[in-house]
Structure formats: structure tokens, C-alpha cells
N, C-alpha and C. Protein backbone atom coordinates (compact mmCIF):
# COMPACT_ATOMS: atom_id res chain seq x y z
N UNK A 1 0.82 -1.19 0.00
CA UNK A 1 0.00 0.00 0.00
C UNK A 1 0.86 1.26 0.00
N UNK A 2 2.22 1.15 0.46
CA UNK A 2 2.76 2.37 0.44
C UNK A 2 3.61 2.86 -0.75
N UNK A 3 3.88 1.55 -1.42
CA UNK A 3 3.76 1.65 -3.07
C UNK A 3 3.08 2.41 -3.87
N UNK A 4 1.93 2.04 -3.42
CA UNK A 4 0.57 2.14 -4.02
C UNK A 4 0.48 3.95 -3.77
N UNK A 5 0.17 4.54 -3.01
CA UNK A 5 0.45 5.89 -2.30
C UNK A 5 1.53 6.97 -2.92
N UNK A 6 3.03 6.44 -2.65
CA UNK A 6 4.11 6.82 -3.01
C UNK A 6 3.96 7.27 -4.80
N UNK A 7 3.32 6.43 -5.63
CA UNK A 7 3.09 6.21 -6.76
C UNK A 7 2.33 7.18 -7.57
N UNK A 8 1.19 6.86 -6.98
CA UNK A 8 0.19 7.96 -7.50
C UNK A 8 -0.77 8.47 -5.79
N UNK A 9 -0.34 9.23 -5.37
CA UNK A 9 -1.03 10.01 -3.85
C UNK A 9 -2.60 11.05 -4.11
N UNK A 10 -2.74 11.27 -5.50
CA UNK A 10 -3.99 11.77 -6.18
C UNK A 10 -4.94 10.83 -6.50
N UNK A 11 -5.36 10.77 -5.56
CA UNK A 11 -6.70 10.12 -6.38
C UNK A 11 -7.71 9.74 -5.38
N UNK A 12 -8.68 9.49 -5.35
CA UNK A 12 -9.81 9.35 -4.26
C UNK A 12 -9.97 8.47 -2.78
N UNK A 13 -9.48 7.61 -2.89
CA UNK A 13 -9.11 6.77 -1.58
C UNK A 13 -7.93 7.29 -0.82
N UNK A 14 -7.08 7.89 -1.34
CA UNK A 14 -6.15 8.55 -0.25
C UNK A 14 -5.83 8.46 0.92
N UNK A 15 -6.95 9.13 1.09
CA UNK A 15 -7.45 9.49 2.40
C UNK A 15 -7.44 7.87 3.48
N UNK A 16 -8.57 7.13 2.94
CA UNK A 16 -8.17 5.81 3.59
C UNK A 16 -7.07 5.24 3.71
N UNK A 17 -6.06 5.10 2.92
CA UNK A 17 -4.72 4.79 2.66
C UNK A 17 -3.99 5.55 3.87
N UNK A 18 -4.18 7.03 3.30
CA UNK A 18 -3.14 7.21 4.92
C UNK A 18 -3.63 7.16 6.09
N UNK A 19 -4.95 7.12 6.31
CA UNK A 19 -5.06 6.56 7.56
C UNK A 19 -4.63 5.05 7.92
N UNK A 20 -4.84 4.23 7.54
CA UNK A 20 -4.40 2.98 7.02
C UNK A 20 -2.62 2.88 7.96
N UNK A 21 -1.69 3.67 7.26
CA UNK A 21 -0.41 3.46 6.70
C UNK A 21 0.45 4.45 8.24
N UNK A 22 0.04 5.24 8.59
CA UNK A 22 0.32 6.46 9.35
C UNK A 22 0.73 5.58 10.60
N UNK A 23 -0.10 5.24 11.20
CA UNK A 23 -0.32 4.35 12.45
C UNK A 23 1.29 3.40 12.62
N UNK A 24 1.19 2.66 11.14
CA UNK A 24 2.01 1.58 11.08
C UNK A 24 3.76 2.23 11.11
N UNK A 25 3.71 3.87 10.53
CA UNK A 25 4.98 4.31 10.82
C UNK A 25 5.62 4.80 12.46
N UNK A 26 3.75 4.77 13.18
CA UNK A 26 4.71 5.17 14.86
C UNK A 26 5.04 3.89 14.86
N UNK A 27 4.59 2.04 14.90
CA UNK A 27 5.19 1.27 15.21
C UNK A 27 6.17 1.17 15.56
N UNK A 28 6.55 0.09 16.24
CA UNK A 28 8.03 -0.44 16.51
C UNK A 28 7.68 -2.52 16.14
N UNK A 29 7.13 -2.36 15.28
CA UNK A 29 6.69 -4.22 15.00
C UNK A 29 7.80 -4.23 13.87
N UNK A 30 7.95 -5.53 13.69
CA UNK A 30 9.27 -6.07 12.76
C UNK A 30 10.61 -5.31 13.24
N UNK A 31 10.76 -5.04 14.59
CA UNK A 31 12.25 -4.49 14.15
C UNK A 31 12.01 -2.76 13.29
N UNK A 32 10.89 -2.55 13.58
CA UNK A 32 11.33 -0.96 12.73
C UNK A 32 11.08 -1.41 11.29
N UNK A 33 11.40 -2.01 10.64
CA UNK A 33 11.49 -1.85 9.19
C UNK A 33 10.18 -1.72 8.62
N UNK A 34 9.14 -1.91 8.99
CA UNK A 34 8.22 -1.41 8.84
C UNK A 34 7.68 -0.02 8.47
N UNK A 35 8.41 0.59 10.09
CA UNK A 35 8.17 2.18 10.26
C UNK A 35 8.98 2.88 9.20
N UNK A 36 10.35 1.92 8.97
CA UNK A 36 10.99 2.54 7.57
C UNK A 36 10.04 2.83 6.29
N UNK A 37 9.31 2.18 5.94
CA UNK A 37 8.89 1.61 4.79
C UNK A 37 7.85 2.83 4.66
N UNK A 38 7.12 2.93 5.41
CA UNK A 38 5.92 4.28 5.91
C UNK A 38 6.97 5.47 5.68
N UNK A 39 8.15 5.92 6.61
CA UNK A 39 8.28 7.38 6.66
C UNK A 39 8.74 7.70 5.45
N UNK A 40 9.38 6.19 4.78
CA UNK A 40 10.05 6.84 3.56
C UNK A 40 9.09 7.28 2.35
N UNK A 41 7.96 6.33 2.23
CA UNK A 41 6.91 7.17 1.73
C UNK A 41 6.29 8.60 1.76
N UNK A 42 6.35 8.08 3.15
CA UNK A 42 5.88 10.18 3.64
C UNK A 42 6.63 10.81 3.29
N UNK A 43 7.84 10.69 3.65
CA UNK A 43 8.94 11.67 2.80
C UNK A 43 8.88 11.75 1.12
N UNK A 44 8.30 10.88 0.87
CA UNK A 44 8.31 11.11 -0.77
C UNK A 44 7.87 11.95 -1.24
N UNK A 45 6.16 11.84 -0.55
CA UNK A 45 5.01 12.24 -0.72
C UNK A 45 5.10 13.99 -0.33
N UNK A 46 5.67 13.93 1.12
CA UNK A 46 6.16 15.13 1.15
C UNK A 46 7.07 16.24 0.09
N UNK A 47 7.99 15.54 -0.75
CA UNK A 47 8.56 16.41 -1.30
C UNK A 47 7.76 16.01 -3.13
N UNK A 48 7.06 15.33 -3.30
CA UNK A 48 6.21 15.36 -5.07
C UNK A 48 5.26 16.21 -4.31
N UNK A 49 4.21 16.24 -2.94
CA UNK A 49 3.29 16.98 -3.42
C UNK A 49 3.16 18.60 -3.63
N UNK A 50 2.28 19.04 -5.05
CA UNK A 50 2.95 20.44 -4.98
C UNK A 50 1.89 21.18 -4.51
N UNK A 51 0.40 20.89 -3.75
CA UNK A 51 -0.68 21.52 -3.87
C UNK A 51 -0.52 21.48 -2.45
N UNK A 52 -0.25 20.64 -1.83
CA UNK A 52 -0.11 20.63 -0.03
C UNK A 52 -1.53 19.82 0.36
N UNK A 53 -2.09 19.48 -0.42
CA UNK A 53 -3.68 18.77 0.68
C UNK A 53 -3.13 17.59 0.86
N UNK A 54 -2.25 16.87 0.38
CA UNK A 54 -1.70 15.20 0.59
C UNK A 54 -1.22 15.21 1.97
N UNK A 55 0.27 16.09 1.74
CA UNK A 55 0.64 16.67 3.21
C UNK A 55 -0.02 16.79 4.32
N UNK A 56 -1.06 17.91 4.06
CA UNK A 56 -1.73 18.55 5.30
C UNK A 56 -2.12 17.25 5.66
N UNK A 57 -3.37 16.50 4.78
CA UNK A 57 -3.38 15.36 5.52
C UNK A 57 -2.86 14.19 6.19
N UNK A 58 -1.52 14.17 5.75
CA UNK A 58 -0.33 13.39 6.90
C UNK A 58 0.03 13.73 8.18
N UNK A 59 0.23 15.18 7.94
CA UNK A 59 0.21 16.08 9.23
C UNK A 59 -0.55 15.46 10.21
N UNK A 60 -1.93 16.00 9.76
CA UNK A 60 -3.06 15.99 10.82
C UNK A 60 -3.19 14.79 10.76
N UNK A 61 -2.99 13.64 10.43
CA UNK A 61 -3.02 12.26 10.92
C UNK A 61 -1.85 11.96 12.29
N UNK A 62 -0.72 12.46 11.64
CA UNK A 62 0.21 12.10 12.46
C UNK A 62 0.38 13.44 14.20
N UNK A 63 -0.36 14.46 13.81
CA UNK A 63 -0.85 15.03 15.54
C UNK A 63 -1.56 14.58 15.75
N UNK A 64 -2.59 14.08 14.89
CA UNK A 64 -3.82 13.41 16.08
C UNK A 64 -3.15 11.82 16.81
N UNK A 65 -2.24 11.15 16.07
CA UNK A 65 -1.51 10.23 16.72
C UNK A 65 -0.54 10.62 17.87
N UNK A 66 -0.22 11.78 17.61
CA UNK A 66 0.54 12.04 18.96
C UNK A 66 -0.17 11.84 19.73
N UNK A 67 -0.81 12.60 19.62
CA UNK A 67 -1.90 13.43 20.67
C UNK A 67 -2.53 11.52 21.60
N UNK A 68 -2.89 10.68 20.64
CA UNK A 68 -3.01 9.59 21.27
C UNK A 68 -2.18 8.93 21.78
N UNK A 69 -1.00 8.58 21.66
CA UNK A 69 -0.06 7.74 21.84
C UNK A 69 0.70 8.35 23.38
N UNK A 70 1.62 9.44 23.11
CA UNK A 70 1.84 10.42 23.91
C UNK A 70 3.28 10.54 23.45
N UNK A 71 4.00 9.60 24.37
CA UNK A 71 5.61 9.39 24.29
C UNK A 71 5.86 8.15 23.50
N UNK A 72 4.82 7.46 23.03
CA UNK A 72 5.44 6.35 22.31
C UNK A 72 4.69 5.80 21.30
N UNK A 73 5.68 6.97 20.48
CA UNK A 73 5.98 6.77 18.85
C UNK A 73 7.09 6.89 18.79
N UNK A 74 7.42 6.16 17.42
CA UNK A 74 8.48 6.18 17.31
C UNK A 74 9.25 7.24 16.56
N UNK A 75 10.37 7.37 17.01
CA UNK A 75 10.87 9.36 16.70
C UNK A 75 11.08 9.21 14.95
N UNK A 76 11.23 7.78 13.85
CA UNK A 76 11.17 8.39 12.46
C UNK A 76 10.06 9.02 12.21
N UNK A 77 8.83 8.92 12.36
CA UNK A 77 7.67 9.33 12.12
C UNK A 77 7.82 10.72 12.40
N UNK A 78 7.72 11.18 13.58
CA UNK A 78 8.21 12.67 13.62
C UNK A 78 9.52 13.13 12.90
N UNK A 79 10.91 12.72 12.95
CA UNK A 79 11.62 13.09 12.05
C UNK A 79 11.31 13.68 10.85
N UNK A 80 10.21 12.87 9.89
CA UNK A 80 9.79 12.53 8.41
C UNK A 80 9.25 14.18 8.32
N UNK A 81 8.59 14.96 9.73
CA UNK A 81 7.80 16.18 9.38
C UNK A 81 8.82 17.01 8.95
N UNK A 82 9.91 16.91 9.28
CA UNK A 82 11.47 17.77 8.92
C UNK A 82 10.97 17.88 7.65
N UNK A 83 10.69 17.07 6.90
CA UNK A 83 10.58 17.37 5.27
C UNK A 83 9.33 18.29 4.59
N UNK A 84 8.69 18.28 5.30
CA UNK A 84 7.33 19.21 4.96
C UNK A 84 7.62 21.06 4.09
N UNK A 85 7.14 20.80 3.33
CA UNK A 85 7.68 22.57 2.76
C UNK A 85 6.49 23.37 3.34
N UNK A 86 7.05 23.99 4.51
CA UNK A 86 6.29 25.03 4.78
C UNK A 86 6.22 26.56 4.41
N UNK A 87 7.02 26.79 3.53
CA UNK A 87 6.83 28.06 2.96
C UNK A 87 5.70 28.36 2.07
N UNK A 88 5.73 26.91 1.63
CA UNK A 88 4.28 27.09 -0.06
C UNK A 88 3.64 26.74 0.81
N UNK A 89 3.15 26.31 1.93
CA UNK A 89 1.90 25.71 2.35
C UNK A 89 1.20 27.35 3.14
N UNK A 90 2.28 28.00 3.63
CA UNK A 90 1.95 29.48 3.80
C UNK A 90 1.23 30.12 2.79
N UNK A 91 2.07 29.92 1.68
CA UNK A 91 1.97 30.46 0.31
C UNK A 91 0.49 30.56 -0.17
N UNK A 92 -0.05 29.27 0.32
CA UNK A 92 -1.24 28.40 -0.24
C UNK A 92 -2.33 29.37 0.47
N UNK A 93 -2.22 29.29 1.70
CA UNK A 93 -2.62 30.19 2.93
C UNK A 93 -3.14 31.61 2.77
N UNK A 94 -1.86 32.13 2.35
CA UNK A 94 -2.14 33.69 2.03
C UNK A 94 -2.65 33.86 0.42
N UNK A 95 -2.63 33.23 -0.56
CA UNK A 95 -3.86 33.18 -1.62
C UNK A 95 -5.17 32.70 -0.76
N UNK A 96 -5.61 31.44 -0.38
CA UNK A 96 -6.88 31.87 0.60
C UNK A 96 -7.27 32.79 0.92
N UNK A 97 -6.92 33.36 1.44
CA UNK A 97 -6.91 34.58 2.30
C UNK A 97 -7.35 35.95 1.85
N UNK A 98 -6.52 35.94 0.43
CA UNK A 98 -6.12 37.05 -0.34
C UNK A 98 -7.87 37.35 -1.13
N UNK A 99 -8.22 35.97 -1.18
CA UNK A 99 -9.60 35.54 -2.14
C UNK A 99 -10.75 36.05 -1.30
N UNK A 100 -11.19 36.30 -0.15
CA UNK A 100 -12.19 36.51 0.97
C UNK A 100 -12.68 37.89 0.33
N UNK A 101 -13.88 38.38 -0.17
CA UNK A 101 -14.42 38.99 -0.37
C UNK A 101 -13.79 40.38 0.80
N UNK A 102 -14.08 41.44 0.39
CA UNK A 102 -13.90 42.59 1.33
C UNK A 102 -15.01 42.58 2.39
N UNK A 103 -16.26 42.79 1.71
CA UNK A 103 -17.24 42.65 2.36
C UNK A 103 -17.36 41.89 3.69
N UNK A 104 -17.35 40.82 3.86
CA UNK A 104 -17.01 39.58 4.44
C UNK A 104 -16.37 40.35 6.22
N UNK A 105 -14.89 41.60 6.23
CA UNK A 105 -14.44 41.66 6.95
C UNK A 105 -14.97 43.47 7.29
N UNK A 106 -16.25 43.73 6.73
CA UNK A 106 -17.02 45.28 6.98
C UNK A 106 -18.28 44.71 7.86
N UNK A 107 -17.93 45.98 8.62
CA UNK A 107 -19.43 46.17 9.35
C UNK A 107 -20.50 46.08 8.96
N UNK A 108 -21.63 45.99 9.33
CA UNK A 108 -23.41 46.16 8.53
C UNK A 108 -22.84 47.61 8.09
N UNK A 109 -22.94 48.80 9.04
CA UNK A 109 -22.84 49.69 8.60
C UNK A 109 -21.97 50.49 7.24
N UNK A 110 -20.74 49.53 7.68
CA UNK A 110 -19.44 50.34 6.53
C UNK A 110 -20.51 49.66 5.43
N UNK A 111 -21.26 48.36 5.41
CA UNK A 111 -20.93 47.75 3.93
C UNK A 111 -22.40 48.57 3.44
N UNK A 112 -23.13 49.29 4.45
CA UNK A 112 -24.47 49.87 3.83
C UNK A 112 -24.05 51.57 3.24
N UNK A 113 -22.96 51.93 4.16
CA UNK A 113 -21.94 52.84 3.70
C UNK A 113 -21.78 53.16 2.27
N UNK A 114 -21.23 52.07 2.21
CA UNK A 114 -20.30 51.41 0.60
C UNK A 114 -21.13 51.55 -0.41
N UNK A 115 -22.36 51.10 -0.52
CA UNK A 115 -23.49 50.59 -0.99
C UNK A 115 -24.13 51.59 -1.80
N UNK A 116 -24.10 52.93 -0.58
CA UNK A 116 -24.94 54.07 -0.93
C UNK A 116 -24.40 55.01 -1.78
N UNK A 117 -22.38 55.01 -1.63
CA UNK A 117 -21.62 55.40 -2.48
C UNK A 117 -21.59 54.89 -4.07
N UNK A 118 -22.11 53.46 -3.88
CA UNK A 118 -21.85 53.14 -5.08
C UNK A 118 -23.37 53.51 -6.11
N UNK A 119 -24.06 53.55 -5.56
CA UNK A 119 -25.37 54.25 -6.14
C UNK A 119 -25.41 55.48 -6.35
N UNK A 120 -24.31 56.48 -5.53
CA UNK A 120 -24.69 57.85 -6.34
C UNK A 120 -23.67 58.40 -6.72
């Protein structure tokens, strides 16, 4: 499955997949090689994806595993976030952002303001 992922990470099941796969990189079963097999994926995945939703969703798989586990995971799994590009995922962020109507962040008043200007 992490073949499968690593390969093509677009496409509709995803989502199940890394939930699936995430878990198996805090392991410590087989000796670790397991958890190898997972982060090195994530790391893949981390540096092909260029839109950031693949990512984000590894992320937030892998805090909500903290968040369960506590102290025991195993530290490649966290290592693997080292690779995350957080500059474009900012990037991604501030176009969001940039897109929000004006309106949206005006008062009733300013936007009835606005309104009356633009009518006369």
C-alpha cells in the first residue's frame, strides 16, 4: 500500500490509505522496518506533493496520533515532518486569504456605507 500511495497520492481513496499506513509508521513491530517503509513514503510524498492537501493530511493524521499515543511513537515518524515545505503551504494560505471577499471583513454599517456610495 505504500507503493501504491508513493506512486500515484492523487486520487480518491487517499485518504483511507493514509489513515491505514500512518499508524504503522509510529510502530516499533518487525524491528522498525516497517516504520521505515511508511516514513520513507511520507517523505516522498512530502517532497512530489505540490498543492499541499496530501501533506496537510499526513500532518493531521500524524498530531492526532501524537496526541493519542503520547511518548510512544516512534521518533522516524516525527523526524519525516522535517521534510514538509512550509513556505508554499503558507503560500497556499495567504492566496486563501487574499480571495475573501472585502465585504465579508465590513461592518453592517461600513458595507451599507459602501453601498450608498456606489449608487450615487
Amino acid at each position: 500500500m505504500a507503493e501504491l500511495l508513493s506512486k500515484n497520492y492523487n486520487f480518491n481513496l487517499r485518504s483511507n490509505i493514509v489513515n491505514t499506513l500512518v499508524p504503522y509508521g509510529a510502530s516499533k513491530a518487525m524491528g522498525g522496518q516497517l516504520a521505515d517503509i511508511v516514513t520513507k513514503t511520507i517523505i516522498e510524498i512530502f517532497g512530489k506533493d505540490k498543492q499541499g492537501d496530501c501533506s496537510v493530511e499526513i500532518v493531521r493524521i500524524i498530531a492526532s496520533l501524537v496526541k493519542k499515543k503520547g511518548s510512544n511513537i516512534n521518533g522516524k515518524l516525527l523526524s519525516c515532518l522535517l521534510h514538509v515545505r512550509l513556505v508554499e503551504l503558507g503560500e497556499v494560505r495567504k492566496e486563501k486569504e487574499e480571495k475573501l471577499p472585502d465585504t465579508a471583513l465590513l461592518s453592517k454599517k461600513q458595507r451599507k456605507h459602501r453601498k450608498e456610495q456606489a449608487k450615487s
